[in-house]
N, C-alpha and C. Protein backbone atom coordinates (compact mmCIF):
# COMPACT_ATOMS: atom_id res chain seq x y z
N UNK A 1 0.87 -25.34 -119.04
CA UNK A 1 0.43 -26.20 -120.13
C UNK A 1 1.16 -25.78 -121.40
N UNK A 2 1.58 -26.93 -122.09
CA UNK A 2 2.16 -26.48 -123.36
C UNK A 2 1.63 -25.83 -124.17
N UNK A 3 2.14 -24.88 -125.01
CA UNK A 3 1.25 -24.23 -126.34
C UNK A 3 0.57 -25.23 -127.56
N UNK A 4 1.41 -25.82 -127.60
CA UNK A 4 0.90 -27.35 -128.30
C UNK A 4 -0.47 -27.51 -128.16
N UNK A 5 -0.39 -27.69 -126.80
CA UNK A 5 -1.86 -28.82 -126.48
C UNK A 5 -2.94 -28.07 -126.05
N UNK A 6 -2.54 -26.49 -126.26
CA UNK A 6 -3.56 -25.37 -125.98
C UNK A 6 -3.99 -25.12 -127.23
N UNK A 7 -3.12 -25.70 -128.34
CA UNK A 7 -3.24 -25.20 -130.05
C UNK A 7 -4.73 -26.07 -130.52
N UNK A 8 -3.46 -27.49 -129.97
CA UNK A 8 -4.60 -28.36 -130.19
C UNK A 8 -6.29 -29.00 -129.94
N UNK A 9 -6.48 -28.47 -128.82
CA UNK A 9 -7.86 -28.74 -128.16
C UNK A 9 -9.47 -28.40 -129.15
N UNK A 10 -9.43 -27.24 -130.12
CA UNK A 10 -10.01 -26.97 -131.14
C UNK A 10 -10.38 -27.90 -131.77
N UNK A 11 -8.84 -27.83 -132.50
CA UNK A 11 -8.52 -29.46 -133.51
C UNK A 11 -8.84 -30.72 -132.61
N UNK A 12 -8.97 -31.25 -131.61
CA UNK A 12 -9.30 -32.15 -131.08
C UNK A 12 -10.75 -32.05 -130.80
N UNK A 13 -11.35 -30.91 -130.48
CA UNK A 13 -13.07 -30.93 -130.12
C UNK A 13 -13.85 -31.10 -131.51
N UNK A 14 -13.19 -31.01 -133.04
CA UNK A 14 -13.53 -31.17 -134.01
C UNK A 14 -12.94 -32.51 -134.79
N UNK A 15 -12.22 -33.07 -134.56
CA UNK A 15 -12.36 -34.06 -134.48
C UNK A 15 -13.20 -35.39 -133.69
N UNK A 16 -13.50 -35.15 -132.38
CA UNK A 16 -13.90 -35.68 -131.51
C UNK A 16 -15.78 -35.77 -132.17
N UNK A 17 -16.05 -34.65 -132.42
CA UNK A 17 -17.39 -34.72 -133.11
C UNK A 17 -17.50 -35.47 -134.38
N UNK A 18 -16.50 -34.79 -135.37
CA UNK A 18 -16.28 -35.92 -136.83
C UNK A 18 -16.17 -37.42 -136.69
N UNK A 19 -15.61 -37.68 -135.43
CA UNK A 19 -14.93 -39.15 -135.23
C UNK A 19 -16.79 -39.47 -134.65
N UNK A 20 -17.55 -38.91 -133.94
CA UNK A 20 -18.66 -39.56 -132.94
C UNK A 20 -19.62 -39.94 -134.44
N UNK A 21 -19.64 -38.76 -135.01
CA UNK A 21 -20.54 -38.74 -136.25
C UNK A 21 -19.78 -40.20 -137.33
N UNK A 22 -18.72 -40.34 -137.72
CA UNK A 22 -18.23 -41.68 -138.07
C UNK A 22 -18.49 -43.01 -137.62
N UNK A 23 -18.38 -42.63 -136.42
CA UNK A 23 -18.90 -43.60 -135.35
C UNK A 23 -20.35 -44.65 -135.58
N UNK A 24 -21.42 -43.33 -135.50
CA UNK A 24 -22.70 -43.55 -135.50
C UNK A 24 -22.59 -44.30 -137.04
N UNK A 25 -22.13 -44.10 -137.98
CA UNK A 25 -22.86 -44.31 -139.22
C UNK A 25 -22.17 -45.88 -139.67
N UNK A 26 -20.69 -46.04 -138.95
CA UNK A 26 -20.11 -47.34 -138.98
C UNK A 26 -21.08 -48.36 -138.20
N UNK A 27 -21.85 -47.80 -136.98
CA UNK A 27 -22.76 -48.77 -136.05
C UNK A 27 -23.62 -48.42 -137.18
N UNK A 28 -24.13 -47.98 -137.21
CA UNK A 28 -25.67 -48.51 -138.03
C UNK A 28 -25.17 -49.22 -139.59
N UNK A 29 -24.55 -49.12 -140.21
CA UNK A 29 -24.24 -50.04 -140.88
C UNK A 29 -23.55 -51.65 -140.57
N UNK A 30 -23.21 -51.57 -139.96
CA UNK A 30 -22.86 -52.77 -138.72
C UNK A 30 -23.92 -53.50 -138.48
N UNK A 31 -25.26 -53.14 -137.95
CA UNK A 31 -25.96 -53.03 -136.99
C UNK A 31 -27.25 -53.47 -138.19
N UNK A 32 -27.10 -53.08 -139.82
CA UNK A 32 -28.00 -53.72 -140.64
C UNK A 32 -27.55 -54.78 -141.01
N UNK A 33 -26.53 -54.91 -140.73
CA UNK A 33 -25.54 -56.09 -141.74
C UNK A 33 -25.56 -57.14 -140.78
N UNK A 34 -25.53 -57.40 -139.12
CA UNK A 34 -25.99 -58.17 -138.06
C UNK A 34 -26.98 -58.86 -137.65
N UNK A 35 -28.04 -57.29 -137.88
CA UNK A 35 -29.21 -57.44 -137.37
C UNK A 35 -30.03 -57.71 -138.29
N UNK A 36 -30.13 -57.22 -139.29
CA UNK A 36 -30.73 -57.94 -140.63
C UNK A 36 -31.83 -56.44 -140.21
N UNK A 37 -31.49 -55.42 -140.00
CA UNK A 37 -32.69 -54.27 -139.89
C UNK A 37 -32.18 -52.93 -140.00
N UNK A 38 -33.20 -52.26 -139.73
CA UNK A 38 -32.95 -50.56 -140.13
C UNK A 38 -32.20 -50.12 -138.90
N UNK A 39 -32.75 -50.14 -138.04
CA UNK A 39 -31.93 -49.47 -136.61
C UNK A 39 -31.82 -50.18 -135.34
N UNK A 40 -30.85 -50.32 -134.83
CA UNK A 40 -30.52 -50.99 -133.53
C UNK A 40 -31.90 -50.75 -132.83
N UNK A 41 -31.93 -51.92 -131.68
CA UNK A 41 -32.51 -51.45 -130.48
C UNK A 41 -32.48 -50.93 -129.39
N UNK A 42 -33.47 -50.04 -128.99
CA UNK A 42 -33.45 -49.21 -127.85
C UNK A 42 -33.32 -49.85 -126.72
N UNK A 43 -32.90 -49.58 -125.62
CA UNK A 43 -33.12 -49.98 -124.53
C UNK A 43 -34.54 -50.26 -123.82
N UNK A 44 -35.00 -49.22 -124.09
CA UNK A 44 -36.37 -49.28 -123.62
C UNK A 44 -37.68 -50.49 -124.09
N UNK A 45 -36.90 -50.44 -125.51
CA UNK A 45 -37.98 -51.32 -126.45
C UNK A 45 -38.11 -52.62 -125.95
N UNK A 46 -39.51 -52.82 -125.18
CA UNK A 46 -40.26 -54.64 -125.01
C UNK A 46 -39.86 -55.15 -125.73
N UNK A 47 -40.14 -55.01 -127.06
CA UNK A 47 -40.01 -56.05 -128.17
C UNK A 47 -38.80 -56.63 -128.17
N UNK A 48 -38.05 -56.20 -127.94
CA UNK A 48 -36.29 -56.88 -128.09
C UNK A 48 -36.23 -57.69 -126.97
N UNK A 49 -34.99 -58.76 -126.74
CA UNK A 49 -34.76 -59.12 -126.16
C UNK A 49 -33.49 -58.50 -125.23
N UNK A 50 -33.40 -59.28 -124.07
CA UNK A 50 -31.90 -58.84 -123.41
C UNK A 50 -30.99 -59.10 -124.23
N UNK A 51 -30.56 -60.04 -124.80
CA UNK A 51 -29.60 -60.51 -125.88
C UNK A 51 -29.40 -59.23 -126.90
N UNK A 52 -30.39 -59.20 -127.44
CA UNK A 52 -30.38 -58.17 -128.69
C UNK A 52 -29.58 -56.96 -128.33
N UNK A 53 -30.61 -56.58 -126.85
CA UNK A 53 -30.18 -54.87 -126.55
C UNK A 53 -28.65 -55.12 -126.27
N UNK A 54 -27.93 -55.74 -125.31
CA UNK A 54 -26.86 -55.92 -124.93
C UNK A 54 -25.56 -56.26 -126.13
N UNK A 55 -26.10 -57.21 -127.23
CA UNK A 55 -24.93 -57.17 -127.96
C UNK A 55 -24.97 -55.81 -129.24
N UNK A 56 -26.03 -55.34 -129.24
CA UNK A 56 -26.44 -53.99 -129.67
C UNK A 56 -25.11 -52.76 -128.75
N UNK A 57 -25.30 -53.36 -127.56
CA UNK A 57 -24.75 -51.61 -127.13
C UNK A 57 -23.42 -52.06 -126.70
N UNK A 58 -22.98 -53.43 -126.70
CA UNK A 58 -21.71 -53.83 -126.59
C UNK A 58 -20.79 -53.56 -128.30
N UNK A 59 -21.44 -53.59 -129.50
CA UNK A 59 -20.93 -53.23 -130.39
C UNK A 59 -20.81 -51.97 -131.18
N UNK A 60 -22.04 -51.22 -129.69
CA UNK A 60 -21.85 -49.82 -130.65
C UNK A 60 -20.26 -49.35 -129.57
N UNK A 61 -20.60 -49.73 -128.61
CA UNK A 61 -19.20 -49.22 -127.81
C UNK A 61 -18.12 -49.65 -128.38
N UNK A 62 -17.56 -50.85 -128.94
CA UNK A 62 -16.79 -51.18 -129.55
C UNK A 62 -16.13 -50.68 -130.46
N UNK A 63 -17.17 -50.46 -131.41
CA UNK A 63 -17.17 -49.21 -132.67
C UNK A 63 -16.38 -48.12 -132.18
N UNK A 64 -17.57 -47.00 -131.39
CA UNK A 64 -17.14 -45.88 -131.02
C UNK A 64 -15.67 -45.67 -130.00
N UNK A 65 -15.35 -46.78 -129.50
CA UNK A 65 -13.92 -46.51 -128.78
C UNK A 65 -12.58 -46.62 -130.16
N UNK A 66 -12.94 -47.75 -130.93
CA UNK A 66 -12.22 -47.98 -132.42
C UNK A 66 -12.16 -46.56 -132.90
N UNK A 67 -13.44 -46.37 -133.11
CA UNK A 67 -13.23 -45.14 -134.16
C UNK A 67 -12.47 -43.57 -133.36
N UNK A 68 -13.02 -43.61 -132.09
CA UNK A 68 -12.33 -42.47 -131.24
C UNK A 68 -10.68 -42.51 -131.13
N UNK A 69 -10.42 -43.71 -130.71
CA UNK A 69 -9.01 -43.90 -130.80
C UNK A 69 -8.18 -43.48 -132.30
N UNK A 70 -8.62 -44.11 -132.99
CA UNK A 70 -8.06 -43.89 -134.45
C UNK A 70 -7.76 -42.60 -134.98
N UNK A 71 -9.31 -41.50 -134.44
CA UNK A 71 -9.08 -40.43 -135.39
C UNK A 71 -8.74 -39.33 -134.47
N UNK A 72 -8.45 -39.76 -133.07
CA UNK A 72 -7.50 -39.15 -132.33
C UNK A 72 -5.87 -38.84 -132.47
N UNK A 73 -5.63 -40.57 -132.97
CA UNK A 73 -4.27 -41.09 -133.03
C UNK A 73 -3.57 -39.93 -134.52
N UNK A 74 -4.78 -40.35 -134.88
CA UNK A 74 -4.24 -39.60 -136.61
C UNK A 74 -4.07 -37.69 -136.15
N UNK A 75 -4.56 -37.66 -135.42
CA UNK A 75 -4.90 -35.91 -135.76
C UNK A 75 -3.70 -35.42 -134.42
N UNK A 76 -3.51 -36.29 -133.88
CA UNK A 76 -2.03 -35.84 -133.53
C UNK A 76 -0.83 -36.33 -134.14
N UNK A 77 -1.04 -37.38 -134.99
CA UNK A 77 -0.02 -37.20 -136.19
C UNK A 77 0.25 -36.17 -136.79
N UNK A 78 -0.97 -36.55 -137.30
CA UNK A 78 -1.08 -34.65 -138.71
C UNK A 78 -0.47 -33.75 -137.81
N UNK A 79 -1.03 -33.11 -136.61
CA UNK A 79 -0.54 -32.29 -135.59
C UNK A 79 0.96 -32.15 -135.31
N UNK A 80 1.83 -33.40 -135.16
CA UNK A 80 3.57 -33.51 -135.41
C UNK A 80 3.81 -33.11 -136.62
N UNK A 81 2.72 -33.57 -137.55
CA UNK A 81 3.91 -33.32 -138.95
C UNK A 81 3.99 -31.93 -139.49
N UNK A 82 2.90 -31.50 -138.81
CA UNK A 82 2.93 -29.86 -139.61
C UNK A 82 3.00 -28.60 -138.23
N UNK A 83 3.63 -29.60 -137.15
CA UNK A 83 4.23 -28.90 -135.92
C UNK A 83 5.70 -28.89 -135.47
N UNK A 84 5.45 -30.15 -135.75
CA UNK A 84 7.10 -30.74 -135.03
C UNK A 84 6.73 -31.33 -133.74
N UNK A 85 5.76 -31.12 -133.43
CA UNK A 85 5.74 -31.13 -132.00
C UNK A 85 4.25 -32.30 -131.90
N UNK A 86 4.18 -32.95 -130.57
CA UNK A 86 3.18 -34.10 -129.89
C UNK A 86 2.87 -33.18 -129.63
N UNK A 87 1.08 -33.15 -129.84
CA UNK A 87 0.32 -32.40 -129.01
C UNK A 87 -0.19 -32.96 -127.56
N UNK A 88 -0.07 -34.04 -127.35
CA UNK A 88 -0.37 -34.79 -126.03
C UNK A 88 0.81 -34.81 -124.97
């Protein structure tokens, strides 16, 4: 395995958390601005409908693959520019 991508895995497990935590706070703001409410619905919750829960967890996935990709993409940028080197 390259030294690179042994450097990088740190920097990637801390990002990976920063990016989940971004994640969450882009869906719930999303998710008031949609839903017209405080917090998505649960799966579990009667009160909701199938509709609700489903475009609920179809947009938090949406989100969270957006936002994972992105601040992946970037942090092996940063990673070339102050390496020289792809960490992937």
């Amino acid at each position: 395995m390259k030294t690179s991508k042994i450097a990088y895995r740190p920097v990637g497990l801390a990002l990976g958390v920063a990016g989940g935590l971004l994640a969450g706070a882009v869906f719930k703001e999303a998710w008031k601005r949609i839903g017209h409410e405080e917090s998505a619905p649960d799966a579990t919750d009667e009160d909701r409908t199938w509709r609700e829960i489903l475009i609920a967890a179809a947009l938090q996935g949406a989100i969270f693959a957006v936002v994972r990709a992105a601040v992946d993409r970037a942090g092996a940028t940063a990673t070339r520019r102050l390496t020289g080197t792809w960490p992937g």
